[in-house]
Protein backbone atom coordinates (compact mmCIF):
# COMPACT_ATOMS: atom_id res chain seq x y z
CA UNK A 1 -17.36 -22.78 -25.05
CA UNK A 2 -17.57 -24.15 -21.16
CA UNK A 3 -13.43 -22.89 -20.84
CA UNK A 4 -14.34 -19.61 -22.40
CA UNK A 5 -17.12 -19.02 -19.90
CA UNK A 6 -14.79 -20.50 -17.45
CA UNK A 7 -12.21 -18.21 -18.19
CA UNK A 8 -14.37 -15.32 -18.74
CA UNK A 9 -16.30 -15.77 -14.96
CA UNK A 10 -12.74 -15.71 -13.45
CA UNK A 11 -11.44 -12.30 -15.62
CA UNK A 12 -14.10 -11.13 -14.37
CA UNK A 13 -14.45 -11.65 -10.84
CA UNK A 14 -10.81 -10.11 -11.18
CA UNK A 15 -11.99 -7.31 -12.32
CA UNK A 16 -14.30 -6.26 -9.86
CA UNK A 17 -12.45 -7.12 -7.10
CA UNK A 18 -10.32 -4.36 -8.84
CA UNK A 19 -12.49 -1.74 -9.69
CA UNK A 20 -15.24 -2.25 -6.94
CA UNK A 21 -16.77 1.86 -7.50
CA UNK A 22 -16.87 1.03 -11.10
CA UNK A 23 -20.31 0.36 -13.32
CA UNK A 24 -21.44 -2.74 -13.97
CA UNK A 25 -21.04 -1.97 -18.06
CA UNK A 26 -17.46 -0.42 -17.30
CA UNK A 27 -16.56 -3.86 -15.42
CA UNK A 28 -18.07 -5.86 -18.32
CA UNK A 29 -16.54 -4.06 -21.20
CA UNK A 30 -13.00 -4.29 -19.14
CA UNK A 31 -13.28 -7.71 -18.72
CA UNK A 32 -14.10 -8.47 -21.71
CA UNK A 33 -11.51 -6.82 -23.72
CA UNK A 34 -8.95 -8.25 -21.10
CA UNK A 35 -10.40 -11.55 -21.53
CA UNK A 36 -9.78 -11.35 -25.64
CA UNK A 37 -6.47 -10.20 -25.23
CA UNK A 38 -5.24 -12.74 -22.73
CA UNK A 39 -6.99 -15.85 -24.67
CA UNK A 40 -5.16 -14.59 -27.79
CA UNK A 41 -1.90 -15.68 -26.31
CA UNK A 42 0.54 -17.48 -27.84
CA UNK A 43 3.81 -18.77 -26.71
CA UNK A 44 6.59 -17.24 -27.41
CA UNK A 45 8.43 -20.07 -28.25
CA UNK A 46 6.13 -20.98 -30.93
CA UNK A 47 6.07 -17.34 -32.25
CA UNK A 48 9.67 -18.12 -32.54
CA UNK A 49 9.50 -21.75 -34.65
CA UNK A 50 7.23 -19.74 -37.44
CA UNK A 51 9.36 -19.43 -40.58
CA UNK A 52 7.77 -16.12 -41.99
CA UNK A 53 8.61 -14.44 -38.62
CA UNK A 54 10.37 -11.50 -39.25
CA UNK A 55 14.24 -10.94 -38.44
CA UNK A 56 13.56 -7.35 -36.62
CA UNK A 57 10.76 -9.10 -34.66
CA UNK A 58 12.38 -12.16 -33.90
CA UNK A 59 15.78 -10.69 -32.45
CA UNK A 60 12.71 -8.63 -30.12
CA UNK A 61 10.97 -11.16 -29.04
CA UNK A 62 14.71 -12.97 -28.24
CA UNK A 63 15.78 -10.60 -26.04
CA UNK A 64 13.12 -9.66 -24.05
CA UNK A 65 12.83 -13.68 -22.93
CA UNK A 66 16.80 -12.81 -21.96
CA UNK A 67 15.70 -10.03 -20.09
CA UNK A 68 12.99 -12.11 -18.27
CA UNK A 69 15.14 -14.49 -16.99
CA UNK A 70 17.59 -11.54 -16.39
CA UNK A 71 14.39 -10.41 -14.41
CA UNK A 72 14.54 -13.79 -11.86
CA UNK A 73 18.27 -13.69 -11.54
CA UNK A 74 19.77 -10.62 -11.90
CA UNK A 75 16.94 -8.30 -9.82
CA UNK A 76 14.46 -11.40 -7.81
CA UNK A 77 11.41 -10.45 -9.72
CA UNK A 78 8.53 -12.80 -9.32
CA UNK A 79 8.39 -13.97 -13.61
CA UNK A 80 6.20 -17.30 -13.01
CA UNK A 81 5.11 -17.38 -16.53
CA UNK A 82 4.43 -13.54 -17.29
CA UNK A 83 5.49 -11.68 -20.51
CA UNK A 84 6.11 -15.78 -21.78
CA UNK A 85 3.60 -15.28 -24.04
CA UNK A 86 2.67 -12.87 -27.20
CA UNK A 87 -0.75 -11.47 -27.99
CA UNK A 88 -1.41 -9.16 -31.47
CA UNK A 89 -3.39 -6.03 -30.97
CA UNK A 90 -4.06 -3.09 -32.62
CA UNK A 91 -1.68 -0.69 -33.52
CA UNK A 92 -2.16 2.46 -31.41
CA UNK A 93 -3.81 3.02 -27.70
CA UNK A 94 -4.26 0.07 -25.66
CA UNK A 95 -5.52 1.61 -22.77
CA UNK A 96 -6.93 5.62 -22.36
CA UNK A 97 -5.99 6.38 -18.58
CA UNK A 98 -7.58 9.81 -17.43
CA UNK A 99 -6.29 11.43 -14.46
CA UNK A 100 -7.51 14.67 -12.62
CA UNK A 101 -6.36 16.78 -10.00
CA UNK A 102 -7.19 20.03 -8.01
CA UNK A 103 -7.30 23.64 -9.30
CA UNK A 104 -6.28 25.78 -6.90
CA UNK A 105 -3.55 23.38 -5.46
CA UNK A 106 -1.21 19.99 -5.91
CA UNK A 107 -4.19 17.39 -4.82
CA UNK A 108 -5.11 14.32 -7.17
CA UNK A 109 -8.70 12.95 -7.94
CA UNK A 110 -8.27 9.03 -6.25
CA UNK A 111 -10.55 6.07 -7.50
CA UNK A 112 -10.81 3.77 -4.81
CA UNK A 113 -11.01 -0.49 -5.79
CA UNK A 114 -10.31 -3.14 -3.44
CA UNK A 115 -7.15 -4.82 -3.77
CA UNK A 116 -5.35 -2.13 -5.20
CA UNK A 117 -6.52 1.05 -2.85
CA UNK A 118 -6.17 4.55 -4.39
CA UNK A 119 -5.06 5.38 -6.92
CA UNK A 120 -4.63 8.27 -9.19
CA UNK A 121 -6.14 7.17 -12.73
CA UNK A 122 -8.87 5.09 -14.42
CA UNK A 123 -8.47 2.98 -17.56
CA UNK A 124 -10.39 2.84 -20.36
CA UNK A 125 -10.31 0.68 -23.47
CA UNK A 126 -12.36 2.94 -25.30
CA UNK A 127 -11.33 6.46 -26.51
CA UNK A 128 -15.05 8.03 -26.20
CA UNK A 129 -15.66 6.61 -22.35
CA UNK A 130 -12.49 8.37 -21.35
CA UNK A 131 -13.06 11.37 -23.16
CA UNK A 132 -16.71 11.33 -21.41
CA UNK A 133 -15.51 10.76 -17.92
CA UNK A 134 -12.77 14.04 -18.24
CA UNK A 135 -15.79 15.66 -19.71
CA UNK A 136 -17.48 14.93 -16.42
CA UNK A 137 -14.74 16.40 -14.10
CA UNK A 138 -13.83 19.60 -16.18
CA UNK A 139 -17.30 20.14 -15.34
CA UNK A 140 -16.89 19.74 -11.64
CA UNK A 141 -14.08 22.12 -11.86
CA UNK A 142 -11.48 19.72 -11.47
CA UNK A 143 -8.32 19.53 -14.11
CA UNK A 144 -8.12 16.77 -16.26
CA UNK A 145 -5.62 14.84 -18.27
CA UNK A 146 -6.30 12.00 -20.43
CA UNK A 147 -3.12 9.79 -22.76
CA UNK A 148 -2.86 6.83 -24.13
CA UNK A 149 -1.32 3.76 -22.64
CA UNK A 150 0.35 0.88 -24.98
CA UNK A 151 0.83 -1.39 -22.17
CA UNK A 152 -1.19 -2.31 -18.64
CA UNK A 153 -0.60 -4.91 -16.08
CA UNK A 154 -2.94 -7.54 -14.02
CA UNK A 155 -0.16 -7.33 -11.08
CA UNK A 156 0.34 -10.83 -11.08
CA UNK A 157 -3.53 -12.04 -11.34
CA UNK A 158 -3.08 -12.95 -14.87
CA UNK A 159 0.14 -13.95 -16.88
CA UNK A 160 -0.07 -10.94 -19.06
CA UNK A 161 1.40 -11.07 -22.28
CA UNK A 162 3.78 -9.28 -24.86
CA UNK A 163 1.79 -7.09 -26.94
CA UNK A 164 2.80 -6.98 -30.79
CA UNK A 165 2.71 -2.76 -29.79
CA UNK A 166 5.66 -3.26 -27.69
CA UNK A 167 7.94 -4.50 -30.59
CA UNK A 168 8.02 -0.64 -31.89
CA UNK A 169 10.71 0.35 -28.96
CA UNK A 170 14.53 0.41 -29.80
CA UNK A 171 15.69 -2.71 -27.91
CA UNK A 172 16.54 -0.60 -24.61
CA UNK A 173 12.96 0.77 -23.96
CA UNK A 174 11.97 -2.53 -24.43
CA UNK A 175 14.11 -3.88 -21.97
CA UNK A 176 13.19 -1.02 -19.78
CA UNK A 177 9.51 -1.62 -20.13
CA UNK A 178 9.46 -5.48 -19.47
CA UNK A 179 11.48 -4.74 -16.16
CA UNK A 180 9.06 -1.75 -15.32
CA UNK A 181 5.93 -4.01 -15.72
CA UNK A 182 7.64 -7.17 -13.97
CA UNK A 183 8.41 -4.99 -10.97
CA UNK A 184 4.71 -3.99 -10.64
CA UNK A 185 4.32 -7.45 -10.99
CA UNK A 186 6.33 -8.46 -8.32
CA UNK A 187 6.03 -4.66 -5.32
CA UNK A 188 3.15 -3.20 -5.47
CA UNK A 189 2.10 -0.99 -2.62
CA UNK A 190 -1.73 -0.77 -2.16
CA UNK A 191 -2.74 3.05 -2.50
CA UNK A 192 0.29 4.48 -2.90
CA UNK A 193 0.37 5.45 -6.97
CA UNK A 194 3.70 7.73 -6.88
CA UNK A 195 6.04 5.34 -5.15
CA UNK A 196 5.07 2.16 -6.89
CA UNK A 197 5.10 4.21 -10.37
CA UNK A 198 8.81 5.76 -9.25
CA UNK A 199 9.90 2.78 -8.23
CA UNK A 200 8.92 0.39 -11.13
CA UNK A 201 10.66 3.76 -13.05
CA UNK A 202 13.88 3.13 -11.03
CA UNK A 203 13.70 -0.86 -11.56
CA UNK A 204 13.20 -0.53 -15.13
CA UNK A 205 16.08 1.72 -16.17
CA UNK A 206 18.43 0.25 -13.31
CA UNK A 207 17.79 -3.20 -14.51
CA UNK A 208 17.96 -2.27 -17.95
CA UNK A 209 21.38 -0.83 -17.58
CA UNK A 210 22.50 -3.68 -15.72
CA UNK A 211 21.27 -6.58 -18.06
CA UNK A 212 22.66 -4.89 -21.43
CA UNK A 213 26.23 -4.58 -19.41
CA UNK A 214 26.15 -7.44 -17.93
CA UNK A 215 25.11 -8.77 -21.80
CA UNK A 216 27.09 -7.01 -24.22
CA UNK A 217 29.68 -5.11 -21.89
CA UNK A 218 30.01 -1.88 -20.48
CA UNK A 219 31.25 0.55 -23.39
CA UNK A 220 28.22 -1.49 -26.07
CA UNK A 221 26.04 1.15 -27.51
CA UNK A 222 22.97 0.02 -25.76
CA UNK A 223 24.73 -0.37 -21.99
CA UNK A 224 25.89 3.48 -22.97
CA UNK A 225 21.96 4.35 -24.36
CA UNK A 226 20.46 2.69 -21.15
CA UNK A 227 23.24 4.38 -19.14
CA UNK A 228 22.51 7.58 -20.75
CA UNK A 229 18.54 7.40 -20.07
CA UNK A 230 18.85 6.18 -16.66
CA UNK A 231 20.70 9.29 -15.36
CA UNK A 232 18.41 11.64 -17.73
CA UNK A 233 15.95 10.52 -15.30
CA UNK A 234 17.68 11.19 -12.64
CA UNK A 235 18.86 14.84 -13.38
CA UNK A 236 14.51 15.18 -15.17
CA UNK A 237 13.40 14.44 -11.21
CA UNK A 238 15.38 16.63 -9.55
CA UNK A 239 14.17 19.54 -12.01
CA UNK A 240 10.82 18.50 -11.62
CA UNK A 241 11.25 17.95 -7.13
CA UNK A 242 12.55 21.97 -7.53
CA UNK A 243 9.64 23.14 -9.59
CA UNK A 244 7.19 21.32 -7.97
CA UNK A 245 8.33 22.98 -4.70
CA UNK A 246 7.84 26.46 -6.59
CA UNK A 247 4.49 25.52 -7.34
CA UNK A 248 3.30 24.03 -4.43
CA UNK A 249 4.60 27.82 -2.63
CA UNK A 250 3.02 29.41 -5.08
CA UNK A 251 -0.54 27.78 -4.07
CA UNK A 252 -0.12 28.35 -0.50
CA UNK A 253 0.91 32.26 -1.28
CA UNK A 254 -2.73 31.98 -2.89
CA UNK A 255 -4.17 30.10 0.09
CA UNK A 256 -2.68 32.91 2.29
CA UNK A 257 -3.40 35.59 0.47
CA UNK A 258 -7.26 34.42 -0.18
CA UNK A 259 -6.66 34.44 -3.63
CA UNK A 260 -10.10 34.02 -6.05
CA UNK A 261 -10.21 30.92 -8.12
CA UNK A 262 -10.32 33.15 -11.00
CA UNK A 263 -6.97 34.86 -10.04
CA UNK A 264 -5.47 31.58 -9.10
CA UNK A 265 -6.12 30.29 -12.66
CA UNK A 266 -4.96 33.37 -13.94
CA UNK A 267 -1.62 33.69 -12.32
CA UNK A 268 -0.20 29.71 -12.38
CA UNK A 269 0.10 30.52 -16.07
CA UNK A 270 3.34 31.97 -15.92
CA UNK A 271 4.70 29.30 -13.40
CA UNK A 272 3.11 26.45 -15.66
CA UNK A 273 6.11 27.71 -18.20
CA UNK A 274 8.95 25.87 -16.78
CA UNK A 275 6.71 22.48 -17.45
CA UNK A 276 5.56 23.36 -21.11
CA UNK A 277 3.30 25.01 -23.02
CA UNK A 278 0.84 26.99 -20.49
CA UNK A 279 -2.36 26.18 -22.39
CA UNK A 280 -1.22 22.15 -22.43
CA UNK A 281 -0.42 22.10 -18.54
CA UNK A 282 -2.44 22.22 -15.43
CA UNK A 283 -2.18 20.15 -12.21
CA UNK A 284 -3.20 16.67 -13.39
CA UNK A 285 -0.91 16.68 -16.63
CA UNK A 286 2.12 17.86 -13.63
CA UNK A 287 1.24 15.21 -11.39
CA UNK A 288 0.65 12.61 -13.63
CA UNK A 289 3.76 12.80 -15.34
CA UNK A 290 5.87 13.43 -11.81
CA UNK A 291 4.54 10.13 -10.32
CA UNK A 292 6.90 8.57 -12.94
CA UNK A 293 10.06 9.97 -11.41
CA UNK A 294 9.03 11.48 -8.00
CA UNK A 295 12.69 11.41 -6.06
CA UNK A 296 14.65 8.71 -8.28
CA UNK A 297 17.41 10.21 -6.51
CA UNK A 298 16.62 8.22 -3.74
CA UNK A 299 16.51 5.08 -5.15
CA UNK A 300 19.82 5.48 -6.96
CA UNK A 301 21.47 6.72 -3.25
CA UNK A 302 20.17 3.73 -1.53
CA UNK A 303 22.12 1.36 -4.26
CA UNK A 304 25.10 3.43 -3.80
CA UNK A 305 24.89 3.85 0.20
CA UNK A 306 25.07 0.04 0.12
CA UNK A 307 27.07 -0.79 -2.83
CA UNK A 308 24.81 -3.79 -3.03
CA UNK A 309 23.78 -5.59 -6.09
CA UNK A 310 20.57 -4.30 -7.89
CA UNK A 311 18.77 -7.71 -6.57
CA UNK A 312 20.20 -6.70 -2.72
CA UNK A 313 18.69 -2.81 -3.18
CA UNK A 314 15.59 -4.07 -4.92
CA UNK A 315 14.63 -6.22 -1.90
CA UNK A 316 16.20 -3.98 0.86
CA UNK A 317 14.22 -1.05 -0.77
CA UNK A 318 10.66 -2.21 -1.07
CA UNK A 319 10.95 -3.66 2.95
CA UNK A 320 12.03 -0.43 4.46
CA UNK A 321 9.03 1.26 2.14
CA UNK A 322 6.27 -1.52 2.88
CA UNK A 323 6.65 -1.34 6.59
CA UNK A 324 6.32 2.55 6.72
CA UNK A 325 3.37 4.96 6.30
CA UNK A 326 6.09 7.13 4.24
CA UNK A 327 7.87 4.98 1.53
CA UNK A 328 9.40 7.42 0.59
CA UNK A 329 10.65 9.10 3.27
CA UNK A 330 11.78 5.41 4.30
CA UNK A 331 14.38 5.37 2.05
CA UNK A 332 15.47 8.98 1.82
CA UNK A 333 19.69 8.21 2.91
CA UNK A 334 20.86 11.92 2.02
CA UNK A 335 21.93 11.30 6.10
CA UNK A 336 23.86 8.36 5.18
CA UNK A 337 26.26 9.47 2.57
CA UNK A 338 24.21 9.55 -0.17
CA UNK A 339 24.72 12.52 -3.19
CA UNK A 340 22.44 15.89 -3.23
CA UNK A 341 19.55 15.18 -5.56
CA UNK A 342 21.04 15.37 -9.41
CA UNK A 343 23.90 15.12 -8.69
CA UNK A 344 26.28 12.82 -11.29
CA UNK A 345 26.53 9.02 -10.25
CA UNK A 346 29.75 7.19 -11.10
CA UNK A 347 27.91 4.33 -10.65
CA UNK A 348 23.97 2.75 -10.79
């Protein structure tokens, strides 16, 4: 009972040192769920030795501890004993993650918590508090977008675990994901949501396509499937940079032009079009979803400028972005030789 309450006092003094503007029964409820989760842990190595283990689950659980120690080698991620363990939960949303954003132009809602700075969504364990705090903004007048997260990270704090949810990807996404939560684990830029989401985005399909050809060889199916998704995202960014410019034009034209909020609302319809269904889309669904892949191009032009390995870029990247005010613009090289946003990569 004394490590519980141990253990429990130290989640969470974690978690309000990360979520400082938060209630005290939003802190509680956080670390308490968090706490369950992490003390449920198991590891992985044992998972393995039990006999009624499944085969599909097994040959899972197998290669994501390859890709963890693919993680230290192959890309200098900070492992320590992260994603060593495995924790069962409930099939379904982990996490509910609401996000919100302006109206009448491309501006996010930002929570500020020590530690981590701004950022541009809250987590919620529970379906109903998430649904209440969107509730709450539409109300305001500010778009809203709520989804469901299988996965979330301490950054390091904690030694998170792999969730029994995880074990639903095909064996690339799973790769993909490990890497994408390791990086956060390892670069994380305080207040700056879009470049540490892009970049974990970049890490994760990079390394994934690196560790399945360094593993099975270049012409396996999953170096090709990993191959195949890495420069999806690639071509999906630049689609999304070019529309996002169109929009962003089209809300000055209505800044300009003194537009009424009514007319404003009206009239982004027809632009929404190009990013789905008009009456599923506003600004916080297009903004949530484009801090996932906000200019991977640049990313992918900084490995080539160099022709460095993926460990080499990963470490090179992250120091020109962490020592300017603009990470992004920090490692723009379309100056330095790099290929026009989109364009076809012979290599990654």
């Amino acid at each position: 009972m004394n490590s519980w309450r141990g253990f429990l006092f130290s989640l969470l003094a974690f978690t309000l040192v990360g979520c400082g503007g938060c209630s005290p029964l939003y802190v509680l409820e956080g670390a308490v769920v968090q706490g369950r989760i992490l003390l449920s842990r198991e590891p992985v190595v044992r998972v393995l030795r039990d006999p009624e283990l499944p085969e599909a689950e097994r040959a899972k659980l197998e290669l994501l501890l390859e890709a963890r120690a693919f993680a230290t080698k192959g890309m200098g991620l900070e492992v320590g004993d992260a994603y060593a363990s495995y924790a069962e939960v409930p099939e379904g949303a982990l996490v509910w993650v609401v996000s919100a954003a302006r109206q009448t132009r491309l501006e996010s809602y930002t929570w500020w918590f020590p530690i981590v700075g701004s950022v541009t969504y809250k987590g919620f364990f529970e379906k109903p508090d998430a649904e209440s705090l969107a509730r709450q903004l539409q109300q305001e007048g500010w778009d809203t977008y709520m989804r469901p997260s299988s996965a979330f990270s301490t950054l390091g704090w904690f030694d998170d675990p792999i969730l029994s949810n995880w074990l639903r990807r095909d064996d690339v996404a799973l790769v993909d994901l490990l890497l994408h939560e390791l990086t956060h684990r390892s670069f994380y830029r305080s207040g700056h949501t879009d470049f540490n989401e892009s970049f974990a985005t970049w890490a994760g399909r990079a390394g994934a396509y690196a560790f399945f050809r360094d593993r099975d060889g270049a012409e396996a199916p999953n170096t090709q499937l990993a191959f195949k998704r890495l420069q999806e995202s690639f071509k999906s960014s630049a689609r999304w940079g070019a529309e996002i410019e169109k929009l962003e034009k089209f809300y000055r034209q209505a800044a300009r032009e003194k537009w009424s909020r009514v007319k404003i609302l009206e009239e982004r319809r027809e632009v929404y079009r190009v990013f789905g269904d008009p009456d599923r889309v506003n600004n916080a669904v297009i903004l949530a979803r484009f801090a996932y892949q906000r200019d991977l191009s640049d990313f992918r032009c900084a490995q080539e400028a160099t022709r460095a390995s993926l460990r080499e870029v990963l470490s090179s990247t992250w120091s020109k972005a962490s020592a300017s005010a603009d990470p992004f613009a920090a490692i723009g090289c379309q100056d330095e030789g790099g290929q026009p946003d989109g364009a076809p990569a012979g290599r990654s």
